[in-house]
Protein backbone atom coordinates (compact mmCIF):
# COMPACT_ATOMS: atom_id res chain seq x y z
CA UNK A 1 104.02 108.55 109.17
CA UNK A 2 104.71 112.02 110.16
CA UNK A 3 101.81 114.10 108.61
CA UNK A 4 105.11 117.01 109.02
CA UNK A 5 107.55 114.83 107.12
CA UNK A 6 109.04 116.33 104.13
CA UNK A 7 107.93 115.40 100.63
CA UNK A 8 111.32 115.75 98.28
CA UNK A 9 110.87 115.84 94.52
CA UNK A 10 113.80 114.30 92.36
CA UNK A 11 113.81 112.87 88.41
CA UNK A 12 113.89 109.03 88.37
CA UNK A 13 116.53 107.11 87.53
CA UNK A 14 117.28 104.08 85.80
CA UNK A 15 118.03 102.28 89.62
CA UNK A 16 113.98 103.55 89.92
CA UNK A 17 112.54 101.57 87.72
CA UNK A 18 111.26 98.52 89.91
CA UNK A 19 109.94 101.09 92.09
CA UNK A 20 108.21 102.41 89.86
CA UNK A 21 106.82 99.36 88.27
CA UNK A 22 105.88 97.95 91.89
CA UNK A 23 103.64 102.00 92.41
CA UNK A 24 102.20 101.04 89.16
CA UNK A 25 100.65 97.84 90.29
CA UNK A 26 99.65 99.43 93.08
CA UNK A 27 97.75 102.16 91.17
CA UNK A 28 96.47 99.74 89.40
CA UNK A 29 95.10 97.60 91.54
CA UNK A 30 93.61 100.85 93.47
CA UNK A 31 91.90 101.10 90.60
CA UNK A 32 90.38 98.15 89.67
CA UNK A 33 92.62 97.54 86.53
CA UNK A 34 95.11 95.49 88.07
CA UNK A 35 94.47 92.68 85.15
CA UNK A 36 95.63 95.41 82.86
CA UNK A 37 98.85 96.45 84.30
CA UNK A 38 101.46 94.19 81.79
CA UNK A 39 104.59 96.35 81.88
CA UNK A 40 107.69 95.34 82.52
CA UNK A 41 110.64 96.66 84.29
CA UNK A 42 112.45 96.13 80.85
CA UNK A 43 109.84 97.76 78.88
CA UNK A 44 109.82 100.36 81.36
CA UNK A 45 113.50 101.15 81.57
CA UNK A 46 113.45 101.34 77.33
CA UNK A 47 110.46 104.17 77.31
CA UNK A 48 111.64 105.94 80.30
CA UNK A 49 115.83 105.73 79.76
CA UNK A 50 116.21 103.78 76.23
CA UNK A 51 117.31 105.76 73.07
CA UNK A 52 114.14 107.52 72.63
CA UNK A 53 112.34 107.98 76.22
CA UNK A 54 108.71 108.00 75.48
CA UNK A 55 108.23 109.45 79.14
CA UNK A 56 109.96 111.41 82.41
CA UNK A 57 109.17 110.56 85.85
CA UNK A 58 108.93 112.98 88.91
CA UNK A 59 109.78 110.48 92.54
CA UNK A 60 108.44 111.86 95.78
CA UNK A 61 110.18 110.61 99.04
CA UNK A 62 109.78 110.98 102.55
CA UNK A 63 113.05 110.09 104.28
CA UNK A 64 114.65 106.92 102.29
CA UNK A 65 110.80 106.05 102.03
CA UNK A 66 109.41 106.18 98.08
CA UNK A 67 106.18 107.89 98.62
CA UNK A 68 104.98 108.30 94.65
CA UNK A 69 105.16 109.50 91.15
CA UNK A 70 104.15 111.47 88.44
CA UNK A 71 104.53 110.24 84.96
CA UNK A 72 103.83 112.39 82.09
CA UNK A 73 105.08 112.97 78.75
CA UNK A 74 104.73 116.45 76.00
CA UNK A 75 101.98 116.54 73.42
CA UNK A 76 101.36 119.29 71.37
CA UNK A 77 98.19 121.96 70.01
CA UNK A 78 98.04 123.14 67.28
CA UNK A 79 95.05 125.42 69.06
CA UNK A 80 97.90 127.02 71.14
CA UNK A 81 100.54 126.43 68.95
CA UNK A 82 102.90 125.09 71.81
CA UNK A 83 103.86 121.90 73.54
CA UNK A 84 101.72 120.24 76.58
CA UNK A 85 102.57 118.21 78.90
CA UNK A 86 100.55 115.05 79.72
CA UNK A 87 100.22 113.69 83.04
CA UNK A 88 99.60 109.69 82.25
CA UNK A 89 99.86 108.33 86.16
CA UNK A 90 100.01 110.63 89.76
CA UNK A 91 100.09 107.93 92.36
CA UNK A 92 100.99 108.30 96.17
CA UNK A 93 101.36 105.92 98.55
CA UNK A 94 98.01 105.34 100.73
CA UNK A 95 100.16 106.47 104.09
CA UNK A 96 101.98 109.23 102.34
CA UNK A 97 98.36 110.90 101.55
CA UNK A 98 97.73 113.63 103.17
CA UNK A 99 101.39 114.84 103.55
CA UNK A 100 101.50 117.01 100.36
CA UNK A 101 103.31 114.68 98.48
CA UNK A 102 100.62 114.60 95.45
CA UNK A 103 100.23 118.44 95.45
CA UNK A 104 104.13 118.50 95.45
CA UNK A 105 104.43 116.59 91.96
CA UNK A 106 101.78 118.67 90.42
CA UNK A 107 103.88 121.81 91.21
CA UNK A 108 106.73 119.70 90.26
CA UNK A 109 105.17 119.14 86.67
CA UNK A 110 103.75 122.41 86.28
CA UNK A 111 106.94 123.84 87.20
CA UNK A 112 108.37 122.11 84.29
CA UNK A 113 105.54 122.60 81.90
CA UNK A 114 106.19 126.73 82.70
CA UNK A 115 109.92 126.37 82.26
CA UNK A 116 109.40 124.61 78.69
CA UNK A 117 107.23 127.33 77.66
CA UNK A 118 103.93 124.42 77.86
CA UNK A 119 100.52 126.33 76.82
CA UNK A 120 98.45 123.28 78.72
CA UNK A 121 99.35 120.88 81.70
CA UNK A 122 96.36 118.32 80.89
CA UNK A 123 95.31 114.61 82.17
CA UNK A 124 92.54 112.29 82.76
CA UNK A 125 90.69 111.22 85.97
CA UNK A 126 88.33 108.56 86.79
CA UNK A 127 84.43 109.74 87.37
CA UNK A 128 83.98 107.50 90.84
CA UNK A 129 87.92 109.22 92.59
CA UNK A 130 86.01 111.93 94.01
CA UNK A 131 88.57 112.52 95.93
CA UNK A 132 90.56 112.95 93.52
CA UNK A 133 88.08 115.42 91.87
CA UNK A 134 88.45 117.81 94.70
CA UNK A 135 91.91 117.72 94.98
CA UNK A 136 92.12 118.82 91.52
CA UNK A 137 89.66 121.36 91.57
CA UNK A 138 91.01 122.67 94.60
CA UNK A 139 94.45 123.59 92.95
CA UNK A 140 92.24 125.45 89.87
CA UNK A 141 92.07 122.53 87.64
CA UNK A 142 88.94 122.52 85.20
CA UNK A 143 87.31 119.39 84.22
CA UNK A 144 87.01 119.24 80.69
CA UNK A 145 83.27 117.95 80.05
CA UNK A 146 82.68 118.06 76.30
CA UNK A 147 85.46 116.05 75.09
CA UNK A 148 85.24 112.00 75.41
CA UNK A 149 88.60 110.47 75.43
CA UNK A 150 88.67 107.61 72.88
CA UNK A 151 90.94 104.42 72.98
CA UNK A 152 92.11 101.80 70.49
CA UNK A 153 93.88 99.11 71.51
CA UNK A 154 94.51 95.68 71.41
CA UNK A 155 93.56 93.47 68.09
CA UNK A 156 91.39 97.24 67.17
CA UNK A 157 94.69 98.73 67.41
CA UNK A 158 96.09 95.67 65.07
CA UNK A 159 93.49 96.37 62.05
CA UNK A 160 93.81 100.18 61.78
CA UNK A 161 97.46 99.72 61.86
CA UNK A 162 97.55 97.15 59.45
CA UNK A 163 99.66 97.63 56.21
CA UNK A 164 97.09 97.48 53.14
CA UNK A 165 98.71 95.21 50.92
């Protein structure tokens, strides 16, 4: 690829979702989670275009080529007392890297998180994607290192839910 191609930034659109889907796998299989990635384009379409989106996608493209993604949705803090945005998946394309397509959807995002008056512009990382580290420091992100992120899901996610009868 053309390390002086040009990275252009667009919402995604319903015609996106297999795309999107297929950079999932991908990002899931980069890292090492690929028996976790279950979605499906229909389940996809519903959160992202359905009558409640759970989520907004940012596509970046070089030429008619789909080089990545950000998905991310608002939170809120009650510290702050304003909205957040969350940045669930950043995935580019392992020949688009390098072009400025991944620092192009963070501006993207924090553009967005500005114009909606967003106090925080947060997500996660995993410890071993140094590289990924750096890149984020590099831009003036600040890893968060007292808080643990917690999950429940699955049959755990069953019981708490569970109506008491």
């Amino acid at each position: 690829m053309n390390p002086h191609a040009t990275c252009r930034i667009s919402p995604a659109g319903p015609a996106d979702v297999p795309e999107i889907l297929a950079m999932v796998r991908e990002l899931a299989e980069f890292e090492h989670l690929l028996h976790e990635a279950v979605a499906t384009e229909e389940g996809l379409a519903a959160a992202l275009f359905g009558p409640r989106p759970y989520a907004e996608v940012l596509i970046a493209r070089v030429g008619a080529d789909t080089a990545g993604f950000a998905l991310f949705f608002h939170n809120y803090s009650t510290f702050v007392g304003k909205p957040g945005i969350y940045l669930e998946d950043l995935f580019v394309r392992s020949r688009f890297r390098g072009q400025g397509c991944g620092k192009a959807l963070l501006k993207a995002v924090g553009r967005l998180a500005v114009e909606r008056g967003c106090g925080r512009f947060e997500w996660s990382v995993l410890d071993w994607n140094q590289q990924a580290i750096d890149f984020y420091l590099s831009i003036g992100a600040k890893p968060m290192s007292d808080w643990t992120i917690m999950r429940v899901a699955g049959k755990a996610l069953e019981t708490l839910g569970a109506r008491a009868e």
